[in-house]
Protein backbone atom coordinates (compact mmCIF):
# COMPACT_ATOMS: atom_id res chain seq x y z
CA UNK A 1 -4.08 -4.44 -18.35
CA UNK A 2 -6.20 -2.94 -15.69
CA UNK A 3 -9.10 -0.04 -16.49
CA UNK A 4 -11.94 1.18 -14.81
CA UNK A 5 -13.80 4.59 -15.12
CA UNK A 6 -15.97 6.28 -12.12
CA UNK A 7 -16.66 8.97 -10.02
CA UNK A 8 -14.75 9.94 -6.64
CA UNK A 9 -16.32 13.19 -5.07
CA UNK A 10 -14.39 16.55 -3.64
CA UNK A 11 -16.61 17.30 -1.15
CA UNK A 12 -20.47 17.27 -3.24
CA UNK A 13 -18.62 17.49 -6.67
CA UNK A 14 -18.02 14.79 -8.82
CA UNK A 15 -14.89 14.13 -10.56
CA UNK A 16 -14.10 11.36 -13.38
CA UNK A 17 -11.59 9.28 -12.31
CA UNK A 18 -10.27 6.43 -14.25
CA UNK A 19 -7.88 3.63 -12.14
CA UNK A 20 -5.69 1.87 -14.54
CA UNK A 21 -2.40 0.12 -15.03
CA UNK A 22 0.57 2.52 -15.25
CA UNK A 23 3.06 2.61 -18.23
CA UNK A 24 6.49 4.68 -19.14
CA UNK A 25 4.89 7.51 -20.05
CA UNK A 26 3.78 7.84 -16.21
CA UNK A 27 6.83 7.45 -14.71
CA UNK A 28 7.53 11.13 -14.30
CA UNK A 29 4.32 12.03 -12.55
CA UNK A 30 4.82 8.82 -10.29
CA UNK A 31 8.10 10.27 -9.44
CA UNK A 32 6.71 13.38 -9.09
CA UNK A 33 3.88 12.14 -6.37
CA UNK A 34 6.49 10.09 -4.15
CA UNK A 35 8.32 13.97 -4.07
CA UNK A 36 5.48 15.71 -2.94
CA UNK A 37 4.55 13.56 -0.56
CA UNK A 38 7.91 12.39 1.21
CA UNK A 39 9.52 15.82 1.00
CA UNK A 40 13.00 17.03 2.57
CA UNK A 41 14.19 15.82 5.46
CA UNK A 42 13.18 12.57 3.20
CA UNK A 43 15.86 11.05 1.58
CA UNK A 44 15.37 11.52 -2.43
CA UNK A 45 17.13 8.13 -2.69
CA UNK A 46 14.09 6.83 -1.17
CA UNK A 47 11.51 7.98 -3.59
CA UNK A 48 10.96 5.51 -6.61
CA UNK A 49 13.49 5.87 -9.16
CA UNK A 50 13.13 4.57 -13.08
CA UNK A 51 14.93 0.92 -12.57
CA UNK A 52 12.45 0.72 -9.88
CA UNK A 53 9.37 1.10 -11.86
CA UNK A 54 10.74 -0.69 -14.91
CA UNK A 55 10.92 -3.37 -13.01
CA UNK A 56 7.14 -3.09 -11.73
CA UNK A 57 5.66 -2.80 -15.24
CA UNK A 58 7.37 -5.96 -16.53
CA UNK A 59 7.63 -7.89 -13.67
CA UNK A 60 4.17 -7.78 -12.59
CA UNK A 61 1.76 -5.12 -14.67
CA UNK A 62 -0.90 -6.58 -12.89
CA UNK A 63 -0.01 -5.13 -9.56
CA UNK A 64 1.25 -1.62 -10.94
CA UNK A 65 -1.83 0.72 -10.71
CA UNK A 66 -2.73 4.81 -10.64
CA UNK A 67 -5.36 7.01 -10.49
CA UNK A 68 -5.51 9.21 -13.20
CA UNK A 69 -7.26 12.66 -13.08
CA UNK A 70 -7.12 14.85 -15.89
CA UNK A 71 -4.80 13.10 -18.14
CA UNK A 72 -2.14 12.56 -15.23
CA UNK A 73 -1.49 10.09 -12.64
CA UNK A 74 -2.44 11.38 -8.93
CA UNK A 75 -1.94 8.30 -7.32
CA UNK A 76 -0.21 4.50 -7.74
CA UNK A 77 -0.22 1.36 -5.94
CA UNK A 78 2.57 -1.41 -6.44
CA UNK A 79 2.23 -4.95 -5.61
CA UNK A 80 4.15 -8.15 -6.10
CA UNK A 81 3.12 -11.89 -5.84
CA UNK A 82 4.91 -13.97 -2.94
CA UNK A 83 4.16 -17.21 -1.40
CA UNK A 84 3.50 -16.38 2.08
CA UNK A 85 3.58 -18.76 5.10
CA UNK A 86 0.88 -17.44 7.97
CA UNK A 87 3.34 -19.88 10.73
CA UNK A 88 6.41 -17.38 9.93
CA UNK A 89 4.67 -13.97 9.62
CA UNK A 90 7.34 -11.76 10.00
CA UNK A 91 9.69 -9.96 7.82
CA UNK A 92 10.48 -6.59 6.70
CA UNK A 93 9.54 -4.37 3.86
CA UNK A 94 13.25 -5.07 2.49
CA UNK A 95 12.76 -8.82 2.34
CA UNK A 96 9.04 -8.67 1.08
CA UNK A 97 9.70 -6.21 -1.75
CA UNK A 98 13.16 -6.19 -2.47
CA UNK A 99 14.07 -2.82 -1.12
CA UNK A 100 10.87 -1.30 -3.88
CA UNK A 101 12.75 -3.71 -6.94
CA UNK A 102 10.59 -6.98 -6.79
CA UNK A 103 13.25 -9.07 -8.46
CA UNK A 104 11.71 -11.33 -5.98
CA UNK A 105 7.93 -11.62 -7.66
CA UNK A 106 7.00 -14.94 -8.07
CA UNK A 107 4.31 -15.52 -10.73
CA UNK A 108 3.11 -18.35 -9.18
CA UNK A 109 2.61 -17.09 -5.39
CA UNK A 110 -0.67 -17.14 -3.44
CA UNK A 111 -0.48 -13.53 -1.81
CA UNK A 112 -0.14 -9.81 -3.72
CA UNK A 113 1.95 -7.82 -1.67
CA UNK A 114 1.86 -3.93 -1.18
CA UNK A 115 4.50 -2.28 -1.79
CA UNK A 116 3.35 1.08 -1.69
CA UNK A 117 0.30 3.07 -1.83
CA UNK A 118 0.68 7.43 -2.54
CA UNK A 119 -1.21 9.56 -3.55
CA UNK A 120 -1.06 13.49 -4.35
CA UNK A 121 -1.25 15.60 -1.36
CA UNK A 122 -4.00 17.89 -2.86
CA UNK A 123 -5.91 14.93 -3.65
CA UNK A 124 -5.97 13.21 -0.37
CA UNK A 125 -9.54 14.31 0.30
CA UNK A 126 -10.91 12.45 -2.76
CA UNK A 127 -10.76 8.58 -1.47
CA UNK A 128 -8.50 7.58 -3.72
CA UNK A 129 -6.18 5.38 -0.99
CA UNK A 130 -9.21 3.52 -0.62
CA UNK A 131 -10.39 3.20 -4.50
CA UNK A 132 -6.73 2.07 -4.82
CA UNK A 133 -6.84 -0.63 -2.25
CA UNK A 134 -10.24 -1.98 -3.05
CA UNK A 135 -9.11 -1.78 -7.10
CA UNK A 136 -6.19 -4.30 -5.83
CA UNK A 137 -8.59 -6.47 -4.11
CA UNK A 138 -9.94 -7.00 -7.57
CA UNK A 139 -6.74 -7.98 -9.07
CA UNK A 140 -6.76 -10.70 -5.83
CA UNK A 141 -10.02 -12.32 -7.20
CA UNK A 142 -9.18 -12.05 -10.37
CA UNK A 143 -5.68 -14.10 -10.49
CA UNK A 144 -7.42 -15.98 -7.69
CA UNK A 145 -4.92 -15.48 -4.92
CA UNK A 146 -5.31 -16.53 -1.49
CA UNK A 147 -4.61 -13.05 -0.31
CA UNK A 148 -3.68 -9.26 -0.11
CA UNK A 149 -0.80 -8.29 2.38
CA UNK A 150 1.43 -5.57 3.84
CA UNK A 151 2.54 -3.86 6.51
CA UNK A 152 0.67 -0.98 7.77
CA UNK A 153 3.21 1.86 9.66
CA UNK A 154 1.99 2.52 13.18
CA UNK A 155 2.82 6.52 12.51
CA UNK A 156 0.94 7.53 15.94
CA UNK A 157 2.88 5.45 17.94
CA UNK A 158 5.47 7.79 19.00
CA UNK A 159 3.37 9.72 20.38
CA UNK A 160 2.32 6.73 23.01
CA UNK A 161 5.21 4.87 23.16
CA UNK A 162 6.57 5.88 26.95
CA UNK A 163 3.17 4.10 27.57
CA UNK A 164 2.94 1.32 26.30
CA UNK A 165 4.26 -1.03 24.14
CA UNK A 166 3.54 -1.41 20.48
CA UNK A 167 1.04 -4.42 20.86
CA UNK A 168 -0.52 -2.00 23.44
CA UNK A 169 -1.27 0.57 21.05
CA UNK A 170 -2.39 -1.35 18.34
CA UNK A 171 -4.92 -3.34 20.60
CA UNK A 172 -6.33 0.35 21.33
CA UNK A 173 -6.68 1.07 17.68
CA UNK A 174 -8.81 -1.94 17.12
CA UNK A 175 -10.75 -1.31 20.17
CA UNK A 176 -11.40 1.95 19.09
CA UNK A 177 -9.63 3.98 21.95
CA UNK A 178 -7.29 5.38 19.58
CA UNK A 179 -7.00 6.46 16.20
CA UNK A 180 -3.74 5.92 13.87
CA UNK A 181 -3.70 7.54 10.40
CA UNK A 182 -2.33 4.36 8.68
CA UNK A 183 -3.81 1.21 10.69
CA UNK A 184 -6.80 2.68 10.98
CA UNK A 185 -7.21 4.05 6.97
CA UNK A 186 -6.86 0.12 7.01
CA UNK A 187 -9.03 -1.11 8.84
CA UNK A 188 -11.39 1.40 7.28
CA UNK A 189 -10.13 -0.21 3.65
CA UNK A 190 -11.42 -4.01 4.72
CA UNK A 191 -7.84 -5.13 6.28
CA UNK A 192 -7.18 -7.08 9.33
CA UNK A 193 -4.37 -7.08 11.54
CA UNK A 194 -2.04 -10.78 11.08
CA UNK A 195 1.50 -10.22 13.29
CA UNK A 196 2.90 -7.63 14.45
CA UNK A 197 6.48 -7.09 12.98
CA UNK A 198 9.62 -5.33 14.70
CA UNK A 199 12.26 -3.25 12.74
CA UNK A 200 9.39 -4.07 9.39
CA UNK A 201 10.62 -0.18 8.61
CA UNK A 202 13.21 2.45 9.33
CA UNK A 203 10.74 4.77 10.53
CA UNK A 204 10.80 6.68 13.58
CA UNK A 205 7.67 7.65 13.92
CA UNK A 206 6.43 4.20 14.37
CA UNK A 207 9.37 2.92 16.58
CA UNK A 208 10.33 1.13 13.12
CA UNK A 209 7.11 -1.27 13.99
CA UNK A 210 4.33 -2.27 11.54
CA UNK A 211 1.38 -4.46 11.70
CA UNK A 212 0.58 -6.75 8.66
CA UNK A 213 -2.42 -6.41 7.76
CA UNK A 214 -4.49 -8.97 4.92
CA UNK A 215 -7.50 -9.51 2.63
CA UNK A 216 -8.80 -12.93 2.31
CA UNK A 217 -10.67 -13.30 -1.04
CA UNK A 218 -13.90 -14.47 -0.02
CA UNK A 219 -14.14 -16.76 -3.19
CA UNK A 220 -11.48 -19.07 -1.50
CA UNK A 221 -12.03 -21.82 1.18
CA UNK A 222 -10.09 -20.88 3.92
């Protein structure tokens, strides 16, 4: 099981924050965050339900983590391990994560694979995305895995797309000519971009594109 206990900061005030595995008992407030956060026109089909996250805390405990604030989750992160090969990149979030079920995990793969990362939206202004993504990186070093993966969404596309293509866009987020919510929280988060990958998403905000995006642990030979 996972625990650590620090500080994240609302603007100059510090707040205790402790990151740890989540359980049962937080199932509700996980719930609860995916609701506020996708809201109507978002299908409530989509939002995790309770096979979902049963699955996630006995499949892989390891790779099912919250924030908690208070005495209640604010936050998760879900992960799976997979065996990924970097000559066949791409897939889509259904394949990778088994539509949010992970009956695919494999205990002994070489890659921990986002699922999902959401947080609160009145906590949004607190890091905790970030704390969440490096907190994963840990689990990566610490079950000694070649890598962390996902696909980032590519939510600013749409605005863009009559001018260019996808691979456009994203080469003007890394070259810092334009600024996407999700790629760039990223890139901000220690990720780099891998492949491209087409109809990764049914999202139409991105054009249903998303760019995988990895951690190496830097205690591996490459």
């Amino acid at each position: 099981m996972y625990r650590k206990e620090l500080y994240v900061f609302d603007r100059d005030r510090p707040v205790m924050t402790t990151v740890r595995s989540y359980t049962h008992a937080d199932f509700a407030d996980l719930i609860d965050i995916q609701r506020q956060s996708f809201p109507p026109p978002f299908p409530p089909e989509l939002w995790w339900n309770e096979r979902q996250l049963d699955n996630h805390v006995a499949l892989f405990p390891q790779g099912a983590l919250c924030v908690d604030i208070g005495g209640r989750a604010v936050a998760s992160v879900t992960g799976l391990r997979v065996d990924f090969d970097p000559a066949s990149p791409r897939h889509t979030w259904e394949q990778a994560t088994d539509g949010g079920y992970i009956r695919n995990h494999n205990p002994q793969g070489d890659t921990l694979y986002i699922v999902d990362i959401c947080a609160l939206p009145a906590y949004r202004k607190l890091g905790l995305g970030k704390l969440l993504m490096h907190s994963m990186y840990e689990v990566v070093i610490e079950l000694k895995l070649k890598r962390l993966l996902g696909g980032g969404r590519l939510p600013g596309y749409h605005v863009h797309a009559d001018q260019m293509t996808a691979g456009q866009y994203v080469e003007a987020v890394l070259e810092g000519r334009l600024k996407d919510p999700v790629l760039t929280f990223l890139m901000r988060c220690g990720r780099t971009p891998v492949a491209l990958a087409e109809h990764y998403l049914d999202d139409e905000e991105s054009h249903h594109y998303a760019m995988l995006m990895e951690w190496r642990n830097p205690f591996l030979a490459r």
